[in-house]
PDB file of N, CA and C in Angstrom:
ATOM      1  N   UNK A   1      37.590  29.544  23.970  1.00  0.00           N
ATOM      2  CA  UNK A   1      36.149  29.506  23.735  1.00  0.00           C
ATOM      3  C   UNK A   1      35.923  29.129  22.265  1.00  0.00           C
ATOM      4  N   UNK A   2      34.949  28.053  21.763  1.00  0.00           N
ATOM      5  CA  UNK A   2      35.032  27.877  20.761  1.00  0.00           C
ATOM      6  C   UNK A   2      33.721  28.544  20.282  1.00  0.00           C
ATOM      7  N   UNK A   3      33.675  28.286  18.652  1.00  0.00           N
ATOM      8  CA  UNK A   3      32.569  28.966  18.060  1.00  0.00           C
ATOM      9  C   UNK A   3      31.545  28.747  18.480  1.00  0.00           C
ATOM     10  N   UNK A   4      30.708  27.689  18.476  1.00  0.00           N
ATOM     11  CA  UNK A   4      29.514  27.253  19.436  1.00  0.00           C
ATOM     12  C   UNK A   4      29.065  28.099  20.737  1.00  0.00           C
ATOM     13  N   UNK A   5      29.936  28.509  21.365  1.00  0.00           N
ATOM     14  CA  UNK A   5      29.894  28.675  22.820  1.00  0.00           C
ATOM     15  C   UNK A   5      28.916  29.793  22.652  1.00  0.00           C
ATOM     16  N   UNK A   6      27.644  29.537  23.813  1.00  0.00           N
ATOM     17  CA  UNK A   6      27.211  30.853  23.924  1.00  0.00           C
ATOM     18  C   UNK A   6      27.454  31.886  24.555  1.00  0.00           C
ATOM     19  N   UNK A   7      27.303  33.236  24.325  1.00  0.00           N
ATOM     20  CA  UNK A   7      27.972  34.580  25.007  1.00  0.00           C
ATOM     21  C   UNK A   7      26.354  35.286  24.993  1.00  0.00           C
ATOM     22  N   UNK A   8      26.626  35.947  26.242  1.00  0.00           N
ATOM     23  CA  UNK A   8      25.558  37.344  26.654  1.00  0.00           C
ATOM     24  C   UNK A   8      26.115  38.718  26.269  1.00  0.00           C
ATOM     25  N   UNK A   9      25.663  39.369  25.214  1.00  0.00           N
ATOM     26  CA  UNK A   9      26.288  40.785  24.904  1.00  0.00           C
ATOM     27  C   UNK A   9      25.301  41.729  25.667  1.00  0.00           C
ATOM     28  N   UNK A  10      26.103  42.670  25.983  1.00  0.00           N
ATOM     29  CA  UNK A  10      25.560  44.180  26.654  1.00  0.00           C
ATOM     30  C   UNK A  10      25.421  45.008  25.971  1.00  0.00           C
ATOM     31  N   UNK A  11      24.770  45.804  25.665  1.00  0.00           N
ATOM     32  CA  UNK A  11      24.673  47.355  25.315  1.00  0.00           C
ATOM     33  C   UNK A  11      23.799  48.126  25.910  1.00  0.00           C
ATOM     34  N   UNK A  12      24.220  49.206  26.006  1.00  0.00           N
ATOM     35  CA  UNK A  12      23.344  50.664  26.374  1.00  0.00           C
ATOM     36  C   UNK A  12      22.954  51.302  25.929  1.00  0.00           C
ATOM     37  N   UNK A  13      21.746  51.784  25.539  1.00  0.00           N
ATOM     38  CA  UNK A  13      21.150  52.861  24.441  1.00  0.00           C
ATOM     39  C   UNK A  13      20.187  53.942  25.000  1.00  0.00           C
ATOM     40  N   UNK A  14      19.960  55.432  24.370  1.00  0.00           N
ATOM     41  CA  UNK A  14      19.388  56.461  25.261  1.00  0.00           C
ATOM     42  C   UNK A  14      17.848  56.087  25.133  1.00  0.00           C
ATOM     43  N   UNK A  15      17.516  55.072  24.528  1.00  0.00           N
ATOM     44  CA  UNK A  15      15.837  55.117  24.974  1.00  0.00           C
ATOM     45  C   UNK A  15      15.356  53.924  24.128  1.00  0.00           C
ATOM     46  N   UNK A  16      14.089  53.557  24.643  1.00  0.00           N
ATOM     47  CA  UNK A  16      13.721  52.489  24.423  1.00  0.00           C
ATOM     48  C   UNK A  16      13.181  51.994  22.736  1.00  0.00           C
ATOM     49  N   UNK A  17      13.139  53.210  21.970  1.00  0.00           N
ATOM     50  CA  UNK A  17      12.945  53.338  20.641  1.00  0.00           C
ATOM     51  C   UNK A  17      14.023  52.386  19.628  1.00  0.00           C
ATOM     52  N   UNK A  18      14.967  53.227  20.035  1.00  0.00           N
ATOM     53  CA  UNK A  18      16.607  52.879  19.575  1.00  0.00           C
ATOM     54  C   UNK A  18      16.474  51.522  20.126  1.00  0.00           C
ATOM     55  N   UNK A  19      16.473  50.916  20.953  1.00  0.00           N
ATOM     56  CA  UNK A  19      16.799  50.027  21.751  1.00  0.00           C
ATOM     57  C   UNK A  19      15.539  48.639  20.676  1.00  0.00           C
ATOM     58  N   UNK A  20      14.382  48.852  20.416  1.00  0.00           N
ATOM     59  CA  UNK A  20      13.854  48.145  19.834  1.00  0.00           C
ATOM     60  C   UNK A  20      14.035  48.023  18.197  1.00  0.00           C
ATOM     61  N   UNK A  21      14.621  49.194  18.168  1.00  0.00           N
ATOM     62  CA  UNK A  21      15.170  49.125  16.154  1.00  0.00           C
ATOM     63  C   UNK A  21      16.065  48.085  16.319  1.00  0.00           C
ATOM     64  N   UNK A  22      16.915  48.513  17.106  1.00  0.00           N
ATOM     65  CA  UNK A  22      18.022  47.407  16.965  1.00  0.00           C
ATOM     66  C   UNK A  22      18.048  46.176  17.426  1.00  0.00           C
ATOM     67  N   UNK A  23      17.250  46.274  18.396  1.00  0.00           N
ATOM     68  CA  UNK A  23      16.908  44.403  18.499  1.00  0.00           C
ATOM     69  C   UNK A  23      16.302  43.740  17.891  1.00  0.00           C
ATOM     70  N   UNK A  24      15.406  44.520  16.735  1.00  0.00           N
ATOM     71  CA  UNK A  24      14.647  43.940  15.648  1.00  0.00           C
ATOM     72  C   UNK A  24      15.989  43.506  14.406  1.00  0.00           C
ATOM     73  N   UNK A  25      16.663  44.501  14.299  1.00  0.00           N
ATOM     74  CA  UNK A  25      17.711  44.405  13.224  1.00  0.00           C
ATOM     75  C   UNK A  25      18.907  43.375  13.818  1.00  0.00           C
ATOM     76  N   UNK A  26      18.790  42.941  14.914  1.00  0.00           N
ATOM     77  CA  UNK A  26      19.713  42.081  15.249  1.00  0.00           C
ATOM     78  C   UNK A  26      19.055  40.480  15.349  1.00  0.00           C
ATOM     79  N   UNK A  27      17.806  40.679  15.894  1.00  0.00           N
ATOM     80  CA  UNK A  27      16.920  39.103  15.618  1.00  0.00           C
ATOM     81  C   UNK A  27      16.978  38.755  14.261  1.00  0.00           C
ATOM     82  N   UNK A  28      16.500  39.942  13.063  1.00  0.00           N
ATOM     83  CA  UNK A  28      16.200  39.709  11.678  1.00  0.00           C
ATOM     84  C   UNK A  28      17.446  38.796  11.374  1.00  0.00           C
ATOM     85  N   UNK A  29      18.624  39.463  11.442  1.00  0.00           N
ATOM     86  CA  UNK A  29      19.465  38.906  10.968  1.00  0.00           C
ATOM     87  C   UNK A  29      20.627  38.098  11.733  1.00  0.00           C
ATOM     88  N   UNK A  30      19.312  37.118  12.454  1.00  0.00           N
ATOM     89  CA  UNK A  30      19.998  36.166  13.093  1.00  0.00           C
ATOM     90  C   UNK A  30      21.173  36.037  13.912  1.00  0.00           C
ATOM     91  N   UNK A  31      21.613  37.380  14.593  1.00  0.00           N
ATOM     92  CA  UNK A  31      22.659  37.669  14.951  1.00  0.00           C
ATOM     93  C   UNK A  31      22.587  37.441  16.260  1.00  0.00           C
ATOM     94  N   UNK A  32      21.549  36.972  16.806  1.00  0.00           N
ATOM     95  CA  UNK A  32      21.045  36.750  18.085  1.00  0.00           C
ATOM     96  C   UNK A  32      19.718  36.133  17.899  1.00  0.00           C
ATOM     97  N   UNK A  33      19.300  34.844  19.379  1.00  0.00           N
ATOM     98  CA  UNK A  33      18.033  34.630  19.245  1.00  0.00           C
ATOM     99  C   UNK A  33      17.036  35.161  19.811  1.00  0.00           C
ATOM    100  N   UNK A  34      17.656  35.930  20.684  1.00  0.00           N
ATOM    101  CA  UNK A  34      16.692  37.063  21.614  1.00  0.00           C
ATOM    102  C   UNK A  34      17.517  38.240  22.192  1.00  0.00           C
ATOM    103  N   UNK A  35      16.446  39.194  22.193  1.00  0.00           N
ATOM    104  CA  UNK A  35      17.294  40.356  22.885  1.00  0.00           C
ATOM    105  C   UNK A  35      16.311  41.084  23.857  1.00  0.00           C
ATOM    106  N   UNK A  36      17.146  41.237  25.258  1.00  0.00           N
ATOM    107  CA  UNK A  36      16.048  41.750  26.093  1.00  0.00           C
ATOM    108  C   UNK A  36      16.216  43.077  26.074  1.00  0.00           C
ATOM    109  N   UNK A  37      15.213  43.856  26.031  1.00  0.00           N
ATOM    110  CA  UNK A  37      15.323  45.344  26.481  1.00  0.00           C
ATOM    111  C   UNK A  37      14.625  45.819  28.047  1.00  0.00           C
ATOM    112  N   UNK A  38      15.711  46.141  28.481  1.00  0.00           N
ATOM    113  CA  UNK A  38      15.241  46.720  30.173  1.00  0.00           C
ATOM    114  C   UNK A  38      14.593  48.130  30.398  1.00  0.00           C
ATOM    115  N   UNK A  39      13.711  48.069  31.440  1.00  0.00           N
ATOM    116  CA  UNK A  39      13.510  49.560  31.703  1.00  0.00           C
ATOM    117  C   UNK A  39      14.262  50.167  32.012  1.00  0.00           C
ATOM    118  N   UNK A  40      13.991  51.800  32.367  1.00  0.00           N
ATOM    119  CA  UNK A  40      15.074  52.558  32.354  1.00  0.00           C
ATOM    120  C   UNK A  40      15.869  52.406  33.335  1.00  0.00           C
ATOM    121  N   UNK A  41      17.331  52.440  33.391  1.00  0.00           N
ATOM    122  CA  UNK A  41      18.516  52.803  34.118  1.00  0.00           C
ATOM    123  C   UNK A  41      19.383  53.949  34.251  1.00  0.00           C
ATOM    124  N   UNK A  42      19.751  54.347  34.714  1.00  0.00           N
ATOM    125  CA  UNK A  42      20.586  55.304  35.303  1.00  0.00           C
ATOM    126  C   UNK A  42      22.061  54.814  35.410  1.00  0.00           C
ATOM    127  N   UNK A  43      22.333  55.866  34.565  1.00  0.00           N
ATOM    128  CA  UNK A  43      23.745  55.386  34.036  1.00  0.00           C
ATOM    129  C   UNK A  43      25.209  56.281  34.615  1.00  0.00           C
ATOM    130  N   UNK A  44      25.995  56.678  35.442  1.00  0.00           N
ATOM    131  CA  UNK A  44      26.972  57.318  36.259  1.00  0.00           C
ATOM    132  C   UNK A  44      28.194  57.273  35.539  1.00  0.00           C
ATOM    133  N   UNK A  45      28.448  57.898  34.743  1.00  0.00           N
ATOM    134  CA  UNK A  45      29.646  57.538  34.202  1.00  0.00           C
ATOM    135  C   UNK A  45      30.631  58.851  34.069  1.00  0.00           C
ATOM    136  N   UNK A  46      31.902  58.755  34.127  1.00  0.00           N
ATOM    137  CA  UNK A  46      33.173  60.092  33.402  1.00  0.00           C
ATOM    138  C   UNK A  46      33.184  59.794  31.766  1.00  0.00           C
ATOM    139  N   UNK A  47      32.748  60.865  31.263  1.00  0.00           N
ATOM    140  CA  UNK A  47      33.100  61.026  30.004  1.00  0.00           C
ATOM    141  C   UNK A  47      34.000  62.721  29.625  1.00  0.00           C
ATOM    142  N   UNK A  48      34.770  62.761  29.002  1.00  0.00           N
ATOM    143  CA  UNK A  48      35.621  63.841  28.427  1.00  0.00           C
ATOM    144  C   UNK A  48      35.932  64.876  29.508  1.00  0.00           C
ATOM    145  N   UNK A  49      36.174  64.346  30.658  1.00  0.00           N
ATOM    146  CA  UNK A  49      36.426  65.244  32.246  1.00  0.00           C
ATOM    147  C   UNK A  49      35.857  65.455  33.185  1.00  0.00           C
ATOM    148  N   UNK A  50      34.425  65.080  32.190  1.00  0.00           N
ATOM    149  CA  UNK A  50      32.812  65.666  33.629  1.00  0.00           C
ATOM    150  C   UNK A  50      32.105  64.519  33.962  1.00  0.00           C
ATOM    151  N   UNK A  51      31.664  64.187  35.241  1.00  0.00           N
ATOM    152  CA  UNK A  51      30.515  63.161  35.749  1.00  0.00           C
ATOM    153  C   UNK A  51      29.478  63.480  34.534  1.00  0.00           C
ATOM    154  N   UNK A  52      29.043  62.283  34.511  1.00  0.00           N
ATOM    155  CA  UNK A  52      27.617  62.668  33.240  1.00  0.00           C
ATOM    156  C   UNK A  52      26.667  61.414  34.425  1.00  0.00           C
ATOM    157  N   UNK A  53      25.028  61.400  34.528  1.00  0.00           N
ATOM    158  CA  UNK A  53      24.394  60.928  34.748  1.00  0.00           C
ATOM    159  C   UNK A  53      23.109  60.947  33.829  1.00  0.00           C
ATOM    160  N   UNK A  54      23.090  59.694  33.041  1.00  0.00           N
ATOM    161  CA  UNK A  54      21.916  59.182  31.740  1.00  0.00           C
ATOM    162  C   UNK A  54      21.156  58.693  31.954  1.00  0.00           C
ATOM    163  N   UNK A  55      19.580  58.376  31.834  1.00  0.00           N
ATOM    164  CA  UNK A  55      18.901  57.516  31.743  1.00  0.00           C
ATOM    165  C   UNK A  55      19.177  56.605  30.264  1.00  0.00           C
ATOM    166  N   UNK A  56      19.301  55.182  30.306  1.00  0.00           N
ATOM    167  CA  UNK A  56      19.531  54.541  29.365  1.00  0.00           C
ATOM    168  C   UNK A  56      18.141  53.459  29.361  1.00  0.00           C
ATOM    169  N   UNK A  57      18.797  52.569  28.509  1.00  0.00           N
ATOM    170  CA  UNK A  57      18.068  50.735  28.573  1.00  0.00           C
ATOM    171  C   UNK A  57      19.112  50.408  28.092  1.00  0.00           C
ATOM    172  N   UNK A  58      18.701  48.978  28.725  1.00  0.00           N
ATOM    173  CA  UNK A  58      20.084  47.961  28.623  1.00  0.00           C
ATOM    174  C   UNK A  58      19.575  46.824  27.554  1.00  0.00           C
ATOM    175  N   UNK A  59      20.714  46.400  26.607  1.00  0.00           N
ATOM    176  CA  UNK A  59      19.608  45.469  25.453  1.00  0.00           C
ATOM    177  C   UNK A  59      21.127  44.269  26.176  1.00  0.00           C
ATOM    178  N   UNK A  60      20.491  43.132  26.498  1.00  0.00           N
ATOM    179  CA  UNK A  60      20.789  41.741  26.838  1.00  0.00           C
ATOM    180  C   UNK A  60      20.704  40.659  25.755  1.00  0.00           C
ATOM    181  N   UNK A  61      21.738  40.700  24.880  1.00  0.00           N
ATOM    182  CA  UNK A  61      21.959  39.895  23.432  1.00  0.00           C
ATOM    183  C   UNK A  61      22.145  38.131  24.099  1.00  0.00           C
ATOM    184  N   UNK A  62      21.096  37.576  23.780  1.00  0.00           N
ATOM    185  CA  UNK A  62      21.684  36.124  23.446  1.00  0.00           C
ATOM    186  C   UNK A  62      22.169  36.064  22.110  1.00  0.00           C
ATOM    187  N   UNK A  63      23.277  35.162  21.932  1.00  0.00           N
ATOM    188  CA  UNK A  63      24.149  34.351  20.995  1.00  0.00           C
ATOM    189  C   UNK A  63      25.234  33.814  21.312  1.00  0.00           C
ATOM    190  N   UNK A  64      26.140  33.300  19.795  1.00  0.00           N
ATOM    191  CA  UNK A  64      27.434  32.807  20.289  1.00  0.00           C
ATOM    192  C   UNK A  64      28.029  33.158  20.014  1.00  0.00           C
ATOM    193  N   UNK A  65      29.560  32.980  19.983  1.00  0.00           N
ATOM    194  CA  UNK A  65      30.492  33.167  19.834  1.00  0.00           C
ATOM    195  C   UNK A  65      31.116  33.756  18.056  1.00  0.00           C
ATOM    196  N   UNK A  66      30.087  32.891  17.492  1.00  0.00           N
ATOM    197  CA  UNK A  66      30.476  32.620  16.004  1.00  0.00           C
ATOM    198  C   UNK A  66      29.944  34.042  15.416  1.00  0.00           C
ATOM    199  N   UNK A  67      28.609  34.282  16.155  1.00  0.00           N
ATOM    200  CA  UNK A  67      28.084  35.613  15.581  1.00  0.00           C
ATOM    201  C   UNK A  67      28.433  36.875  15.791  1.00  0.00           C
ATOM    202  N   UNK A  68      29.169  36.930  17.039  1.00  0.00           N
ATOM    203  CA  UNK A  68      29.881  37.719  17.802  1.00  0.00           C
ATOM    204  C   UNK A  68      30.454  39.283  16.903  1.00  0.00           C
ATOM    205  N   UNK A  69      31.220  39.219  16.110  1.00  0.00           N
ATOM    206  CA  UNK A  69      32.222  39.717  15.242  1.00  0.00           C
ATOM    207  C   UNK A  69      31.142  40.788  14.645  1.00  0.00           C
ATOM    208  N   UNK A  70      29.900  39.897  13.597  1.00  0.00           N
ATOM    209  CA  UNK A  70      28.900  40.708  12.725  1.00  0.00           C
ATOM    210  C   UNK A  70      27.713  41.618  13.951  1.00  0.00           C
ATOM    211  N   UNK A  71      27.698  41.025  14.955  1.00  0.00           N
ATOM    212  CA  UNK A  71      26.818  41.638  16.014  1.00  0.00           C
ATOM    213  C   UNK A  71      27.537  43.269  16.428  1.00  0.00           C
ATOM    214  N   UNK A  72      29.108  42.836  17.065  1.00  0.00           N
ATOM    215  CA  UNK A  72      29.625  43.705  16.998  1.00  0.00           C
ATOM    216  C   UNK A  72      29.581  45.451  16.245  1.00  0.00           C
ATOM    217  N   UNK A  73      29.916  44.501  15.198  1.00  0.00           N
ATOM    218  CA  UNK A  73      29.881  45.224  13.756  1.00  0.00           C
ATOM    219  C   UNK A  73      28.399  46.130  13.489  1.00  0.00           C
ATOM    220  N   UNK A  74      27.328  45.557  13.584  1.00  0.00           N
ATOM    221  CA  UNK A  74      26.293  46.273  13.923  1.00  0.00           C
ATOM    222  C   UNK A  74      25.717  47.164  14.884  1.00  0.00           C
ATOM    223  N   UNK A  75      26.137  46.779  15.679  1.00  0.00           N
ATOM    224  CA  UNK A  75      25.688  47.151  17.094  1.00  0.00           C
ATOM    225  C   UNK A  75      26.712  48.700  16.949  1.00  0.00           C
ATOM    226  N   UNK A  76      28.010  48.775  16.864  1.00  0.00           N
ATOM    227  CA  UNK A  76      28.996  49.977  15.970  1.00  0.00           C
ATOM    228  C   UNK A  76      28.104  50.914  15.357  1.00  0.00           C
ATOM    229  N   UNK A  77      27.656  50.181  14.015  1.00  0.00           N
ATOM    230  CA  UNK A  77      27.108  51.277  12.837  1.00  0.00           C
ATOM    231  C   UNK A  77      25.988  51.503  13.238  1.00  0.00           C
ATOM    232  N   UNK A  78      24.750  51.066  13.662  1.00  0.00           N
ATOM    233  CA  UNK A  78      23.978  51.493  14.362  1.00  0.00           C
ATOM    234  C   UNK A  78      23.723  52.191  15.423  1.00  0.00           C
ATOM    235  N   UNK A  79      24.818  52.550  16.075  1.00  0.00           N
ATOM    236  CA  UNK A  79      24.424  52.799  18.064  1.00  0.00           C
ATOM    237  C   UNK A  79      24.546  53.939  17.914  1.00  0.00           C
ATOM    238  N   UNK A  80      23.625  55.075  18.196  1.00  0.00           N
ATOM    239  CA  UNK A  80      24.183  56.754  18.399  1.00  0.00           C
ATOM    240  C   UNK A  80      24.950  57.602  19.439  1.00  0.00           C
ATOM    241  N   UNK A  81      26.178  56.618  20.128  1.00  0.00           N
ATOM    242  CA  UNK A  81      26.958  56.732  20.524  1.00  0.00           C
ATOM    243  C   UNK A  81      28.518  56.828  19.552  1.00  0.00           C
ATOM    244  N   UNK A  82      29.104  58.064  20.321  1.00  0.00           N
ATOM    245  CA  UNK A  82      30.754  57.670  19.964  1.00  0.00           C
ATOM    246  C   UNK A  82      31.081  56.539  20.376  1.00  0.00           C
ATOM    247  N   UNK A  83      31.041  56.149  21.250  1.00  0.00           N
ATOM    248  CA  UNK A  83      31.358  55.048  22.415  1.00  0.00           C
ATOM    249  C   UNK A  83      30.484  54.309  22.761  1.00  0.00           C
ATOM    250  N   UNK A  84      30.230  53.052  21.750  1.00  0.00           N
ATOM    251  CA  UNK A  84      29.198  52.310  22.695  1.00  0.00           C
ATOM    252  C   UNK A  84      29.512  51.562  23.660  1.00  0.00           C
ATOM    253  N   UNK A  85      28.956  51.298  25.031  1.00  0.00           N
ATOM    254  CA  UNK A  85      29.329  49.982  25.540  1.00  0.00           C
ATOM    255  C   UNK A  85      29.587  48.253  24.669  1.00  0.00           C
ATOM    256  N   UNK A  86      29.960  47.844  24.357  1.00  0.00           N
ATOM    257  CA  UNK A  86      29.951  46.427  23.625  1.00  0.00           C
ATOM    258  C   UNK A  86      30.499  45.537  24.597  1.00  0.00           C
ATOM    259  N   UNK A  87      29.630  44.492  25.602  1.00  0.00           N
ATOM    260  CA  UNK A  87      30.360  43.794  26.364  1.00  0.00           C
ATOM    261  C   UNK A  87      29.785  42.107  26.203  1.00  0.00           C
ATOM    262  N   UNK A  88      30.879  41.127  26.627  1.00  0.00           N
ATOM    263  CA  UNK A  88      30.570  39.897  26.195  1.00  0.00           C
ATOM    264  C   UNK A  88      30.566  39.250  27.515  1.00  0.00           C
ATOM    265  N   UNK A  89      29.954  38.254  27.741  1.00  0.00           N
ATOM    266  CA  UNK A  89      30.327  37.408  28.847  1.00  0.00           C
ATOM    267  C   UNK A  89      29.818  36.023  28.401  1.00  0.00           C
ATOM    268  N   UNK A  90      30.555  34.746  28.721  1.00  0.00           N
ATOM    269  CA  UNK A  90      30.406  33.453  28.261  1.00  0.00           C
ATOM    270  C   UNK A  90      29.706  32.968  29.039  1.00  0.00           C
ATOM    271  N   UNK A  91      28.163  32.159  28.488  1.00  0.00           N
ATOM    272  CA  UNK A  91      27.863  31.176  29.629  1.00  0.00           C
ATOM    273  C   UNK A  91      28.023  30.243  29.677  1.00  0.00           C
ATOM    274  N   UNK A  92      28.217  30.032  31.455  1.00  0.00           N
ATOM    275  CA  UNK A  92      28.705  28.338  31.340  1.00  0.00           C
ATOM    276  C   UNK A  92      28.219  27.423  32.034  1.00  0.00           C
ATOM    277  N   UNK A  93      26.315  27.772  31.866  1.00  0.00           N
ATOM    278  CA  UNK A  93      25.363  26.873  31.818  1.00  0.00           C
ATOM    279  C   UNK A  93      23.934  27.299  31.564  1.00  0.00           C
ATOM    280  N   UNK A  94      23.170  26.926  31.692  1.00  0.00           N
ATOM    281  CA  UNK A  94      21.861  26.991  31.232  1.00  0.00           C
ATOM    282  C   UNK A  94      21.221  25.455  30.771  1.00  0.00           C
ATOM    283  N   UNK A  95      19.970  25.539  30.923  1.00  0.00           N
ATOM    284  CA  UNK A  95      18.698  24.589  30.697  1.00  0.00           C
ATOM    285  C   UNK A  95      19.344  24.254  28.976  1.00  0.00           C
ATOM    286  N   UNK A  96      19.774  23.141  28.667  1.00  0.00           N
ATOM    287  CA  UNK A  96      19.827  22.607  27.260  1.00  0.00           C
ATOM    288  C   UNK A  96      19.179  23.259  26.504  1.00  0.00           C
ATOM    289  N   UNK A  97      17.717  22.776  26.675  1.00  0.00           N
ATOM    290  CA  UNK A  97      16.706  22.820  25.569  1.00  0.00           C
ATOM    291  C   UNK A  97      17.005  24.551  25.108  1.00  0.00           C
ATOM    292  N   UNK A  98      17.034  25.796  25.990  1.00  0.00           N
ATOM    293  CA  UNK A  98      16.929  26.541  25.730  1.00  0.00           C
ATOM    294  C   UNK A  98      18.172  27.347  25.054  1.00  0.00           C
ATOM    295  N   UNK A  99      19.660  26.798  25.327  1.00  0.00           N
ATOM    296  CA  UNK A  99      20.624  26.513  25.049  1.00  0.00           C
ATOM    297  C   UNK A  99      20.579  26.257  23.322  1.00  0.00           C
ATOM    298  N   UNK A 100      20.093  25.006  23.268  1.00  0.00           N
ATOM    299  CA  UNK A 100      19.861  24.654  22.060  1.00  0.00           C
ATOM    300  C   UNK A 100      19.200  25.753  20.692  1.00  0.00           C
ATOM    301  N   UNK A 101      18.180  26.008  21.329  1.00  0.00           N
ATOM    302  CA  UNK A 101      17.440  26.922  21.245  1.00  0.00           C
ATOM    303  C   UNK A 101      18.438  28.291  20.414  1.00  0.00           C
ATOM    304  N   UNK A 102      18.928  28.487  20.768  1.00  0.00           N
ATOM    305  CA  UNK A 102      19.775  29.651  20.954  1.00  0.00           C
ATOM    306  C   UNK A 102      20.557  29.361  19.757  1.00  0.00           C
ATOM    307  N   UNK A 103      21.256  28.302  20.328  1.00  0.00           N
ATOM    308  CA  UNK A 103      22.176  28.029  18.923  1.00  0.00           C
ATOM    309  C   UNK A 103      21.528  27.563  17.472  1.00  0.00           C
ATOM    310  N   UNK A 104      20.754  26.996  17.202  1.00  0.00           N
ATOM    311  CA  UNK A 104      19.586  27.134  16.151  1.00  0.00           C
ATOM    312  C   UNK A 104      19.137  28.377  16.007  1.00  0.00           C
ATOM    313  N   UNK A 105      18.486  29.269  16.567  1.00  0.00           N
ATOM    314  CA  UNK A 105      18.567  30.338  15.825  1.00  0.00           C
ATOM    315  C   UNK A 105      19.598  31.754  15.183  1.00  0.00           C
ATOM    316  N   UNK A 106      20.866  31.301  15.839  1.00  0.00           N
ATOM    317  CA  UNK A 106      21.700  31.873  15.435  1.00  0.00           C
ATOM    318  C   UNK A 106      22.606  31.682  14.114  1.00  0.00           C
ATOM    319  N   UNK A 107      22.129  30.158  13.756  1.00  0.00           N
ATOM    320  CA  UNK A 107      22.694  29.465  12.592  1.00  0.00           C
ATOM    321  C   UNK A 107      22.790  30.000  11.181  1.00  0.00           C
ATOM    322  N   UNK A 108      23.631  30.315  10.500  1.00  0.00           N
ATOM    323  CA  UNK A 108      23.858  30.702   9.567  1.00  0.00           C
ATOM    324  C   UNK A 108      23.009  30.073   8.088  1.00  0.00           C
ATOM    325  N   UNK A 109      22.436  30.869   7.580  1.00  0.00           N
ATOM    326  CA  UNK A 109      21.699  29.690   6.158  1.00  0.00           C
ATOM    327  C   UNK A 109      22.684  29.048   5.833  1.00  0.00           C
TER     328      UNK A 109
END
């Protein structure tokens, strides 16, 4: 995958507050050109021995590849999780224009 390439990042956060700080702090700094925040979900997971069941939101990162690393990196120091989810997936298509789109605003000064 080269730098260009665009990727969809995942994360999970306990409420929609959190969830808009950080998609503001991740648009600001160009680390993405959009980020969706979902209504609530219900989250089923094993953590430290016991079933746990969460209401979350899901934040849906557009960017690429190149930004990937510093998104990461944020998404870390910010998230009020031990454990955040951090997940990537490559796309391998979409409408140009919006494509384009994407990669222009992710561009580095």
């Amino acid at each position: 995958m080269d730098a260009q390439s665009l990727i969809l990042v995942f994360t999970n956060v306990p409420d929609h507050e959190t969830g808009k700080r950080m998609a503001s702090q991740i648009v600001t700094q160009k680390l993405a050109a959009c980020v969706n925040i979902s209504s609530d979900i219900l989250s089923i997971y094993n953590w430290d021995g016991q079933q746990q069941a969460e209401t979350e939101v899901q934040l849906m990162i557009k960017t690429t590849q190149a930004r990937y690393a510093q998104l990461e990196e944020l998404i870390k120091n910010e998230h009020p999780y031990e454990l955040p989810e951090i997940i990537a997936i490559p796309l391998v298509a979409g409408l140009p224009a919006y494509l384009g789109w994407v990669r222009k605003e992710t561009e580095t000064p």
